[in-house]
N, C-alpha and C. Protein backbone atom coordinates (compact mmCIF):
# COMPACT_ATOMS: atom_id res chain seq x y z
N UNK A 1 74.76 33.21 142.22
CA UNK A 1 73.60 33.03 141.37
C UNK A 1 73.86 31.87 140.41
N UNK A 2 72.57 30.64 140.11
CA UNK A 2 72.70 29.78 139.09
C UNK A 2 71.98 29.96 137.89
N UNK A 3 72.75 30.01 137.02
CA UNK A 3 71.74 29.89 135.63
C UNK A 3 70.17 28.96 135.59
N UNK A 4 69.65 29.48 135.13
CA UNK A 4 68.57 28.31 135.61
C UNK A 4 68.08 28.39 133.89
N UNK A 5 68.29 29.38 132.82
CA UNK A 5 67.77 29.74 131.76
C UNK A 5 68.51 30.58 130.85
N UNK A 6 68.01 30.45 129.38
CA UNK A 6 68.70 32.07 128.73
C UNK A 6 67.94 32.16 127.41
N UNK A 7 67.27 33.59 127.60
CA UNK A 7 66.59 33.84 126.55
C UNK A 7 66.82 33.86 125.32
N UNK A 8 66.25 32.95 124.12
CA UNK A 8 66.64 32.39 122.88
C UNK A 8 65.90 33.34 122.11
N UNK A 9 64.99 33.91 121.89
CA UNK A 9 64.56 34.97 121.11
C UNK A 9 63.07 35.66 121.61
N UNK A 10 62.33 36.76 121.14
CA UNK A 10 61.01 36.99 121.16
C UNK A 10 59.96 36.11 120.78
N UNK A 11 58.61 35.89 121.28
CA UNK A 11 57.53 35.00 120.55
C UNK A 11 56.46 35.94 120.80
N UNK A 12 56.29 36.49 118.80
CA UNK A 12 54.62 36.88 119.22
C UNK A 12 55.15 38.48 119.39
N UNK A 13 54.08 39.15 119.26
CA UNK A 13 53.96 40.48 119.36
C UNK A 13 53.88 40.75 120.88
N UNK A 14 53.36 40.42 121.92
CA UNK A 14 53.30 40.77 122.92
C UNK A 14 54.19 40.58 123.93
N UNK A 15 55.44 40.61 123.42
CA UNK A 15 56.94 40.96 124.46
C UNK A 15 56.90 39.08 125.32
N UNK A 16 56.22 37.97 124.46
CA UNK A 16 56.76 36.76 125.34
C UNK A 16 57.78 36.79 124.64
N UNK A 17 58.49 35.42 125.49
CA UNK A 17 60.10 34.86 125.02
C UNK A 17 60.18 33.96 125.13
N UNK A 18 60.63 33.29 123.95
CA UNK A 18 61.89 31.40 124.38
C UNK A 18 63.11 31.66 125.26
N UNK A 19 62.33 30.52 126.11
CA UNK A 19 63.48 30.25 127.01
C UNK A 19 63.89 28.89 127.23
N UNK A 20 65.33 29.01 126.66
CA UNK A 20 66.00 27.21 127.39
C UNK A 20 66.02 27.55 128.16
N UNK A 21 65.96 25.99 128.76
CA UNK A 21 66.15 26.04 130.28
C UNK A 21 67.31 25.13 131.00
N UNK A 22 67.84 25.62 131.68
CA UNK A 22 69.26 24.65 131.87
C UNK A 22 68.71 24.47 133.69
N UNK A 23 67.52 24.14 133.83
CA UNK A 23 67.36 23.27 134.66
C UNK A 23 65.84 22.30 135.15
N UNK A 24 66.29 21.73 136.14
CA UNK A 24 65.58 20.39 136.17
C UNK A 24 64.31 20.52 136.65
N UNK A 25 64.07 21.77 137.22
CA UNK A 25 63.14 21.94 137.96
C UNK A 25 62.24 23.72 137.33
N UNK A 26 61.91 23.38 135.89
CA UNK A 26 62.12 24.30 134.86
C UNK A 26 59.82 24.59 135.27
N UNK A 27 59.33 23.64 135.54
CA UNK A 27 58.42 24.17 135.62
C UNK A 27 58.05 25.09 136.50
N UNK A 28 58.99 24.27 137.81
CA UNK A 28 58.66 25.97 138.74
C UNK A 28 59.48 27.29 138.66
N UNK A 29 60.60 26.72 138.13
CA UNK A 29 61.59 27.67 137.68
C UNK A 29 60.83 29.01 136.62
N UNK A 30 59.81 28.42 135.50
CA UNK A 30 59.17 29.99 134.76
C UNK A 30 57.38 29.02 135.13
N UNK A 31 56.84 29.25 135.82
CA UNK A 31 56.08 29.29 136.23
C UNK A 31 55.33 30.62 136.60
N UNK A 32 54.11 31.29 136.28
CA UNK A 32 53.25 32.27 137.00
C UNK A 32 54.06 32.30 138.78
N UNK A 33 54.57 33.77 138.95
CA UNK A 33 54.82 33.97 140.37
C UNK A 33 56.28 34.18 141.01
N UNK A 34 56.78 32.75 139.58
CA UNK A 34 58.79 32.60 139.84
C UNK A 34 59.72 34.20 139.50
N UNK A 35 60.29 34.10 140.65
CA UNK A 35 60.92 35.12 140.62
C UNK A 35 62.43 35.04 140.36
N UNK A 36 62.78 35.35 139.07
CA UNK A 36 64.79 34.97 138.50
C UNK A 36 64.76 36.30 138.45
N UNK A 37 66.16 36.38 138.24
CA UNK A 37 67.49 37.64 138.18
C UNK A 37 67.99 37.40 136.87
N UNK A 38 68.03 38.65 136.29
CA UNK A 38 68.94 39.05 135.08
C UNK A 38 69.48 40.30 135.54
N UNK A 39 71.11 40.43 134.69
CA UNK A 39 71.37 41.28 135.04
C UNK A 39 71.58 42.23 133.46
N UNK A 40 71.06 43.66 133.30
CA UNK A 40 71.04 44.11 132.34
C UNK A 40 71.51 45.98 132.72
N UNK A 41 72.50 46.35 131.93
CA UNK A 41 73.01 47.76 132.32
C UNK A 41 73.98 47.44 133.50
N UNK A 42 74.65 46.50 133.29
CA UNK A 42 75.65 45.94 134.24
C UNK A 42 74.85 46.10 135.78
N UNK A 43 73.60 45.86 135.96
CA UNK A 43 73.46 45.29 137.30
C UNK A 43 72.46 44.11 137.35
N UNK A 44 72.10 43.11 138.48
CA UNK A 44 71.72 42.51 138.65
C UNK A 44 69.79 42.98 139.47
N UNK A 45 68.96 42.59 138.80
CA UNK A 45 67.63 42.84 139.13
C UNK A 45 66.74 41.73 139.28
N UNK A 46 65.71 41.52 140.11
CA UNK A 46 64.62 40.33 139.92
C UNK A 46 64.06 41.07 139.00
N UNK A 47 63.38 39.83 138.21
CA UNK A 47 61.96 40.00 137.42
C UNK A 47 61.37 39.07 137.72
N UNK A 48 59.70 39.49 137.37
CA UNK A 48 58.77 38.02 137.92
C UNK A 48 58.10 37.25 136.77
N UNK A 49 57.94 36.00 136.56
CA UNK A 49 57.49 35.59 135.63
C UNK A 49 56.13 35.33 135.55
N UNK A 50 54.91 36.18 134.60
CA UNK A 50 54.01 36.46 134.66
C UNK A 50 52.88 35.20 133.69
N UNK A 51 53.43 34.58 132.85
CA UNK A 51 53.08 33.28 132.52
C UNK A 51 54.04 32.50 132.17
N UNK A 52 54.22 31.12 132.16
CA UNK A 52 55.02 30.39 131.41
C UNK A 52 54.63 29.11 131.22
N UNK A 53 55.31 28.22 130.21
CA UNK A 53 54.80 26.82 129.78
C UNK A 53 55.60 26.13 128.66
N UNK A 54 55.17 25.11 128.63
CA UNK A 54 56.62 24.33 127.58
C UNK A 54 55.82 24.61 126.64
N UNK A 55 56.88 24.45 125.37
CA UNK A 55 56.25 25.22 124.10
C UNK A 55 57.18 24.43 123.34
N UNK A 56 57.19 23.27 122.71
CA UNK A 56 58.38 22.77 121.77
C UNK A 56 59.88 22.15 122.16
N UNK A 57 59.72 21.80 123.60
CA UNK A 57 60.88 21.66 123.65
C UNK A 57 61.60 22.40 124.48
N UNK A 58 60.97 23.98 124.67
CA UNK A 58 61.80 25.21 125.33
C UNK A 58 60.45 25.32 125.97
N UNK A 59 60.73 26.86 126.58
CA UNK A 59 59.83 27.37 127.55
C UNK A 59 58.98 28.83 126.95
N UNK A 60 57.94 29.26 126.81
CA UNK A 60 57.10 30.20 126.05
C UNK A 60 56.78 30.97 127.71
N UNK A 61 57.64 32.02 127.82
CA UNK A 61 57.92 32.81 128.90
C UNK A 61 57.08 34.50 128.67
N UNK A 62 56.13 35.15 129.74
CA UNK A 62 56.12 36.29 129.72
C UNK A 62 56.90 36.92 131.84
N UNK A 63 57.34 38.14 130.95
CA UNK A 63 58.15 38.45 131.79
C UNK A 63 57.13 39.71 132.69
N UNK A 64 57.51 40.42 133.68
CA UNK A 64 56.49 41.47 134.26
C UNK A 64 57.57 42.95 133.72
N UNK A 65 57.19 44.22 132.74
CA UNK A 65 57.47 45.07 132.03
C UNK A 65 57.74 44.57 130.73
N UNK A 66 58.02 43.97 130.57
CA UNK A 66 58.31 42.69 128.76
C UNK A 66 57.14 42.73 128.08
N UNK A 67 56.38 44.22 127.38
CA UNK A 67 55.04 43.80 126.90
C UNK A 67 54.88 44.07 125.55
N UNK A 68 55.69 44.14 124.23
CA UNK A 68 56.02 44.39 123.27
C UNK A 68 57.22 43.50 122.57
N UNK A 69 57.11 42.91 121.61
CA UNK A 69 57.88 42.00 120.82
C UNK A 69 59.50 43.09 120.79
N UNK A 70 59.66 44.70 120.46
CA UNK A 70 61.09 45.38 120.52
C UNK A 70 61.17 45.38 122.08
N UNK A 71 60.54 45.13 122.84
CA UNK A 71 60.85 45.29 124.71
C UNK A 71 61.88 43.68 124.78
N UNK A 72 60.73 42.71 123.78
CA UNK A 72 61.43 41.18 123.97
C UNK A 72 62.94 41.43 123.23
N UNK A 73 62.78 42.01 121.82
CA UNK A 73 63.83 41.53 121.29
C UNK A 73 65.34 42.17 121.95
N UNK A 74 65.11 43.20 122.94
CA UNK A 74 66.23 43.58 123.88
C UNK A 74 67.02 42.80 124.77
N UNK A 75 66.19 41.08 124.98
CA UNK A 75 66.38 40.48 125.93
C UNK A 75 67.23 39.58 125.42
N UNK A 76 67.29 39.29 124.04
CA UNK A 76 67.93 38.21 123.27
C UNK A 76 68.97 37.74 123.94
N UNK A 77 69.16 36.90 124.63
CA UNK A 77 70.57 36.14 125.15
C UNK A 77 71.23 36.22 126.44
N UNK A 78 70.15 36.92 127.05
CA UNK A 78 69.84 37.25 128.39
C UNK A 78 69.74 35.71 129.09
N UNK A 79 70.76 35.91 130.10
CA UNK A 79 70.76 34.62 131.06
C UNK A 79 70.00 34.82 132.25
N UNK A 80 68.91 34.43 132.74
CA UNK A 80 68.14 34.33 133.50
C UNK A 80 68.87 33.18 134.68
N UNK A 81 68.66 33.93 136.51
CA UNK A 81 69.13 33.09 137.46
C UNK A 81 68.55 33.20 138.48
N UNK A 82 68.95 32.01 139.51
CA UNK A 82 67.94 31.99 140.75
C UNK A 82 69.30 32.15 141.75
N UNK A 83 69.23 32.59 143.51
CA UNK A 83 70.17 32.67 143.93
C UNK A 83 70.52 30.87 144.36
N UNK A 84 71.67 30.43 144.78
CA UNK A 84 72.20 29.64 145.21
C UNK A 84 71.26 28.71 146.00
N UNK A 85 71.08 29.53 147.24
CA UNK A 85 70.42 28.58 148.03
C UNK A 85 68.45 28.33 147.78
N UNK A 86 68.37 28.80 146.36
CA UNK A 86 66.87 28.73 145.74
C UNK A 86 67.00 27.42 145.08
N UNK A 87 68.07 26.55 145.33
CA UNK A 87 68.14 25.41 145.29
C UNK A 87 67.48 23.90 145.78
N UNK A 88 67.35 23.34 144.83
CA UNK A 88 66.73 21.86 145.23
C UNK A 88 67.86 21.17 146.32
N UNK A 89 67.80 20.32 147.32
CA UNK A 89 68.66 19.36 147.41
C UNK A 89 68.23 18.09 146.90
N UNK A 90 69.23 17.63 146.02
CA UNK A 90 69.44 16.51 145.56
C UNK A 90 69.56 15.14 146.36
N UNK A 91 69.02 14.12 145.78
CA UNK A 91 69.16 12.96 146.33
C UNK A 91 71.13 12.14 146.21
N UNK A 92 71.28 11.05 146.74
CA UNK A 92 72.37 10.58 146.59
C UNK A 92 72.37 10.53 145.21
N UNK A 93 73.75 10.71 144.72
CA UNK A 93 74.17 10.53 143.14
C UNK A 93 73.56 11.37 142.15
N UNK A 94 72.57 12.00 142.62
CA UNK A 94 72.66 13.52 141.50
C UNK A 94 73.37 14.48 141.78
N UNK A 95 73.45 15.50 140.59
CA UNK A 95 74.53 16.20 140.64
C UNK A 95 73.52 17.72 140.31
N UNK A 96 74.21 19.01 140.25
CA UNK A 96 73.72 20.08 139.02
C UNK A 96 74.99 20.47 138.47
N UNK A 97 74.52 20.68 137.28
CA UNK A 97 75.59 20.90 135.97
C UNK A 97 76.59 21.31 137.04
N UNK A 98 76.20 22.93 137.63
CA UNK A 98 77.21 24.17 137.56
C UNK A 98 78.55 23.12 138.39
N UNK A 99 78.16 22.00 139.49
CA UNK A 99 79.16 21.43 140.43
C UNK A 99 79.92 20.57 139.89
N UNK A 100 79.72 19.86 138.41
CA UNK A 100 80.30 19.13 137.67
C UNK A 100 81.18 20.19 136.90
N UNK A 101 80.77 21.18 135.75
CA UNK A 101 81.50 22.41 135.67
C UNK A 101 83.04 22.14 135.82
N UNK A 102 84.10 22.04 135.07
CA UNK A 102 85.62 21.69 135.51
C UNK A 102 85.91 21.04 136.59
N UNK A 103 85.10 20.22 136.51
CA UNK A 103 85.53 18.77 137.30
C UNK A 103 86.74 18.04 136.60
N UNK A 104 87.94 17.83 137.10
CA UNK A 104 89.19 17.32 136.68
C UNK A 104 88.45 15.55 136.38
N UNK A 105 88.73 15.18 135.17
CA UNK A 105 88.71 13.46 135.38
C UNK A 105 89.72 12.67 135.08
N UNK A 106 90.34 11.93 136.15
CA UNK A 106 90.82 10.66 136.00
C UNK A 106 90.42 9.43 135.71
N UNK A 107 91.01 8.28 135.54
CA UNK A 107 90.48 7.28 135.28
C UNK A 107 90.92 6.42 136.85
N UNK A 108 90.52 5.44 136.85
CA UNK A 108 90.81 4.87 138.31
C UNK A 108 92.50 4.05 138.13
N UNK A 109 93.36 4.23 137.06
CA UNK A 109 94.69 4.22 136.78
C UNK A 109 95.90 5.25 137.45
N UNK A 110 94.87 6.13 137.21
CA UNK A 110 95.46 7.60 137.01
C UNK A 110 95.67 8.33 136.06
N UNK A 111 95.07 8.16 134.69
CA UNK A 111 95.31 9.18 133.53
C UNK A 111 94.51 10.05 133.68
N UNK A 112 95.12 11.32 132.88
CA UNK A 112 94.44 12.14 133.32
C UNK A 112 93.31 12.31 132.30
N UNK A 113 92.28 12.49 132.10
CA UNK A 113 91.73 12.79 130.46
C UNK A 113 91.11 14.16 130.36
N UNK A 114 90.72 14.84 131.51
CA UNK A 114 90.70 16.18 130.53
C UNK A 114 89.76 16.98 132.27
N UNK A 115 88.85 17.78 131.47
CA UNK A 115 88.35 18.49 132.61
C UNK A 115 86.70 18.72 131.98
N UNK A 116 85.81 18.68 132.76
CA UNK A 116 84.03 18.73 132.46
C UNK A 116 84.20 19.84 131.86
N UNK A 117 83.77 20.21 130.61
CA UNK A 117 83.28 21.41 130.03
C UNK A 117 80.97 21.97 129.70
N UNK A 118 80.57 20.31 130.01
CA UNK A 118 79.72 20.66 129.92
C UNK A 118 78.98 19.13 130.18
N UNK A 119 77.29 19.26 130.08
CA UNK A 119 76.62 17.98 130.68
C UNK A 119 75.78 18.07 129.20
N UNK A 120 75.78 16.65 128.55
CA UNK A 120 74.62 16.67 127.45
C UNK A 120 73.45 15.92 127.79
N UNK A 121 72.48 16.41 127.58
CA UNK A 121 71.64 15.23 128.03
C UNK A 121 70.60 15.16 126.42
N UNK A 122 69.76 14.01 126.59
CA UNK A 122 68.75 14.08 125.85
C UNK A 122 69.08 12.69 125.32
N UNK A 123 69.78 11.99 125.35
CA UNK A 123 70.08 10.06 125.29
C UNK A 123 69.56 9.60 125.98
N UNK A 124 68.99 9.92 127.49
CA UNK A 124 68.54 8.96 128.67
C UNK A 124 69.59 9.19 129.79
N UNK A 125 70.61 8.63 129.50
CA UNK A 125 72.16 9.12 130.46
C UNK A 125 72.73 10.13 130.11
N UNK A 126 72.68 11.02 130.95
CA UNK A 126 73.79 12.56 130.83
C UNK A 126 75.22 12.14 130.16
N UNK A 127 75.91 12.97 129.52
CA UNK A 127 77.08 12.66 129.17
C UNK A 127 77.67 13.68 129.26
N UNK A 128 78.88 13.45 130.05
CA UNK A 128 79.79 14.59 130.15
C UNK A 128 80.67 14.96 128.96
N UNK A 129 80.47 15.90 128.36
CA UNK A 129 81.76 16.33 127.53
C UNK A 129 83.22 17.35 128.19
N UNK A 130 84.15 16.47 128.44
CA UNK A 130 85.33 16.53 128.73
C UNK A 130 86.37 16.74 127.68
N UNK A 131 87.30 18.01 127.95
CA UNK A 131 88.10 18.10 126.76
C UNK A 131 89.45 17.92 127.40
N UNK A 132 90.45 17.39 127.08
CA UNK A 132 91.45 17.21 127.01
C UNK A 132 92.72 17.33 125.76
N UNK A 133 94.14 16.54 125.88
CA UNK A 133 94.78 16.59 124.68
C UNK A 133 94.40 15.95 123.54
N UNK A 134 93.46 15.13 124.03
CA UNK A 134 92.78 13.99 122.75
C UNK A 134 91.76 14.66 122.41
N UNK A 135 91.43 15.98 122.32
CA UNK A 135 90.14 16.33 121.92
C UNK A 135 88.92 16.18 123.01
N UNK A 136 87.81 16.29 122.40
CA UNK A 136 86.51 16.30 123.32
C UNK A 136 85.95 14.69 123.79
N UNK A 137 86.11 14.55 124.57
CA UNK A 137 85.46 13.34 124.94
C UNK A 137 84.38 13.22 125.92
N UNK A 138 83.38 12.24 125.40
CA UNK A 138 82.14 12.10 125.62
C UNK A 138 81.77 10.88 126.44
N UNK A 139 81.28 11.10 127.96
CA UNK A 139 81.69 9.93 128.64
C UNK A 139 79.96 10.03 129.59
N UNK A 140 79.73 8.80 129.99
CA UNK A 140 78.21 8.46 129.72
C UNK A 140 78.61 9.16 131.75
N UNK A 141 77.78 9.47 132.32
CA UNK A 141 77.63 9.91 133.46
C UNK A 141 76.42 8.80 134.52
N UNK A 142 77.46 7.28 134.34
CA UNK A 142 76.60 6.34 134.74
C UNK A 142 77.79 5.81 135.66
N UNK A 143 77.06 5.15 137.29
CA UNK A 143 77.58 4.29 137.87
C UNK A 143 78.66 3.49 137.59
N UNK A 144 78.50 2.93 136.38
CA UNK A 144 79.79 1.58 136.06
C UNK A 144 81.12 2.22 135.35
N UNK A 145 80.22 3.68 135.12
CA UNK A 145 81.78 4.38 134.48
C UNK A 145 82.28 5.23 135.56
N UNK A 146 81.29 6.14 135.53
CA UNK A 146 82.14 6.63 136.72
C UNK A 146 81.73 6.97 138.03
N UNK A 147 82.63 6.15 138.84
CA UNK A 147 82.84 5.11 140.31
C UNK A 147 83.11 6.20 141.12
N UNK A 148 83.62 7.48 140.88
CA UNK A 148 83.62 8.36 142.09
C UNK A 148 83.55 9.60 141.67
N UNK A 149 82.08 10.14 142.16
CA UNK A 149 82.26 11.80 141.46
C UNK A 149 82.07 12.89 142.89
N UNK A 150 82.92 13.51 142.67
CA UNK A 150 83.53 14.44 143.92
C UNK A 150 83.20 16.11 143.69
N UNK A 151 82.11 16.33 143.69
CA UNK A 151 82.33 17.74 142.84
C UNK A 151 82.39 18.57 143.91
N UNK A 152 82.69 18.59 145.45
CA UNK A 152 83.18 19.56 146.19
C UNK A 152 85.49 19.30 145.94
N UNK A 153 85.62 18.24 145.23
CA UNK A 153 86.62 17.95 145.30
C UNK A 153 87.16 18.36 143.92
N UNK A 154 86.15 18.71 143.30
CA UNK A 154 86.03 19.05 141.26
C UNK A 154 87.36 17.72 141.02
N UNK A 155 86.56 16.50 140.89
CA UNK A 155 87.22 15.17 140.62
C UNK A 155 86.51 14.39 140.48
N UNK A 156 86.39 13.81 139.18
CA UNK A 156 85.41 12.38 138.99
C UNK A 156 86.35 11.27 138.56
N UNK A 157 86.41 10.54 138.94
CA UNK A 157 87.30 8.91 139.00
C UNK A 157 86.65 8.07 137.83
N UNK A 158 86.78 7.97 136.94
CA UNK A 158 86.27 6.61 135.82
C UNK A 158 87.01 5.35 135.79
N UNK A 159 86.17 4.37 135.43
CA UNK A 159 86.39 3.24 135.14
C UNK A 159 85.48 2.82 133.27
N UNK A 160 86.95 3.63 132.32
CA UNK A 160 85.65 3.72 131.28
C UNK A 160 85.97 2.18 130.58
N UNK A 161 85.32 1.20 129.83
CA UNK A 161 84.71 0.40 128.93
C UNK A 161 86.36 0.77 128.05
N UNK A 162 86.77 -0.19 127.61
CA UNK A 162 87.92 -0.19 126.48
C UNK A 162 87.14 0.60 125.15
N UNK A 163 88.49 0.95 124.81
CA UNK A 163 87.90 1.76 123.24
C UNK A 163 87.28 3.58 123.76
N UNK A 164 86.55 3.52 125.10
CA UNK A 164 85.67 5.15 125.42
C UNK A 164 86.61 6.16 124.77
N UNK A 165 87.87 6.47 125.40
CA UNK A 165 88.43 7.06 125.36
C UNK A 165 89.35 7.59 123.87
N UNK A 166 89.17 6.64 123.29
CA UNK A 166 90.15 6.45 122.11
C UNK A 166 89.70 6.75 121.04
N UNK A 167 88.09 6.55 121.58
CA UNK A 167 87.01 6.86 120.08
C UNK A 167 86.95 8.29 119.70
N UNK A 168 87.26 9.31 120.82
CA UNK A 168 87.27 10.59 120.20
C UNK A 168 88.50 11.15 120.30
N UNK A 169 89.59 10.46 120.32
CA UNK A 169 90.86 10.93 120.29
C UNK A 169 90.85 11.43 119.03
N UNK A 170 91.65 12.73 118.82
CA UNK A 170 92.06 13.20 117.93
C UNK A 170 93.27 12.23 116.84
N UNK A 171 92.95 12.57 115.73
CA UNK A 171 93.70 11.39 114.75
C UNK A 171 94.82 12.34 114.04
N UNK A 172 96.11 11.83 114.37
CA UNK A 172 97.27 12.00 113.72
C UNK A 172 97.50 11.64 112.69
N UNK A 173 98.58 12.22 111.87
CA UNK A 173 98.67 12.10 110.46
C UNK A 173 99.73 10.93 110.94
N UNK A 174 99.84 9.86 109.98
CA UNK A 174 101.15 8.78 109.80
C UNK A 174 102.11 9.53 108.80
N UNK A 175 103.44 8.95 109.55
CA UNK A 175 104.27 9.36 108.34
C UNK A 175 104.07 8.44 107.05
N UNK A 176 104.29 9.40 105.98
CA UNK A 176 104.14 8.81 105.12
C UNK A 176 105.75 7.79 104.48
C-alpha cells in the first residue's frame, strides 16, 4: 500500500476532513467515487470518498460513515492509501517519493553524503532532503545535479555545484 494522504484535522460539523496529500495525482486520488484504505483497530479497510476538492492548499474530504465533526475528529492523523499497482506509470525521469525513500547518495567521486529521508517540493524543483554526518542536506532533484537516479538500485549519483554540500554541513566549534 502507498500513502497517497493523511488526515490533518475535522472541517465543519458534518464529519468532512483536511487532507494533505502526498500525491500527484490528488484529484483523482479524493475525488467523488475514489476508493483509499485506512487502517484503524489494527486492520486495514477501504473507504469511499463521497466528495472532495482543494480547499487552501489541502484537500476538503468527505468520507462514506464520517458524518459528524466527533466521527471526523477520530480520524486525526489517519494515513489514507491506495494499493501499489493503483499506480500511475511514470514517464522517463519521474520518480514517486516512496522509490526515492532511502535512496543511498553518492556523488559521481564517490563520497558518500547521506541517504533520501524525504522529497520537498513547492520551489518548482523537488529537493531531496538527505541526511548524513554533515547534517541535513538539501539537494535540488534536477538533471545537472543528479546524473543517475536508480531507485530500484536505492542509489542516486550527483554531480553537485561547489559549495551544495558544505552549505548545510554542520559547523564545528574551533579551538579556541
Amino acid at each position: 500500500m502507498i500513502t497517497v494522504g493523511r488526515i490533518v484535522r475535522p472541517h465543519g460539523i458534518k464529519g468532512a476532513v483536511i487532507v494533505e496529500s502526498a500525491s500527484d495525482f490528488a484529484e483523482e486520488r479524493f475525488t467523488k467515487g475514489a476508493e483509499l484504505f485506512w487502517q484503524r483497530d489494527g486492520r486495514t479497510s477501504p473507504v469511499q470518498v463521497v466528495s472532495g476538492g482543494e480547499h487552501q492548499g489541502r484537500w476538503l474530504v468527505s468520507l462514506a460513515g464520517v458524518e459528524s465533526m466527533n466521527d471526523a475528529e477520530l480520524l486525526r492523523g489517519l494515513v489514507l492509501r491506495v494499493p501499489a499497482e493503483a499506480l500511475h506509470e511514470l514517464k522517463a525521469g519521474e520518480f514517486y517519493v516512496h522509490d526515492l525513500q532511502d535512496c543511498e547518495v553518492v556523488t559521481e567521486a564517490g563520497e558518500t553524503v547521506g541517504r533520501v529521508t524525504g522529497v520537498n517540493f513547492g520551489s518548482g524543483t523537488p529537493v531531496l532532503a538527505v541526511a548524513g554526518e554533515r547534517g541535513e542536506i538539501l539537494i535540488p532533484l534536477a538533471e545537472e545535479i543528479c546524473r543517475v537516479v536508480d531507485p530500484a538500485g536505492k542509489r542516486i549519483v550527483i554531480d553537485p555545484p561547489a559549495g551544495l554540500i558544505e552549505l548545510n554541513a554542520r559547523r564545528t566549534k574551533s579551538p579556541d
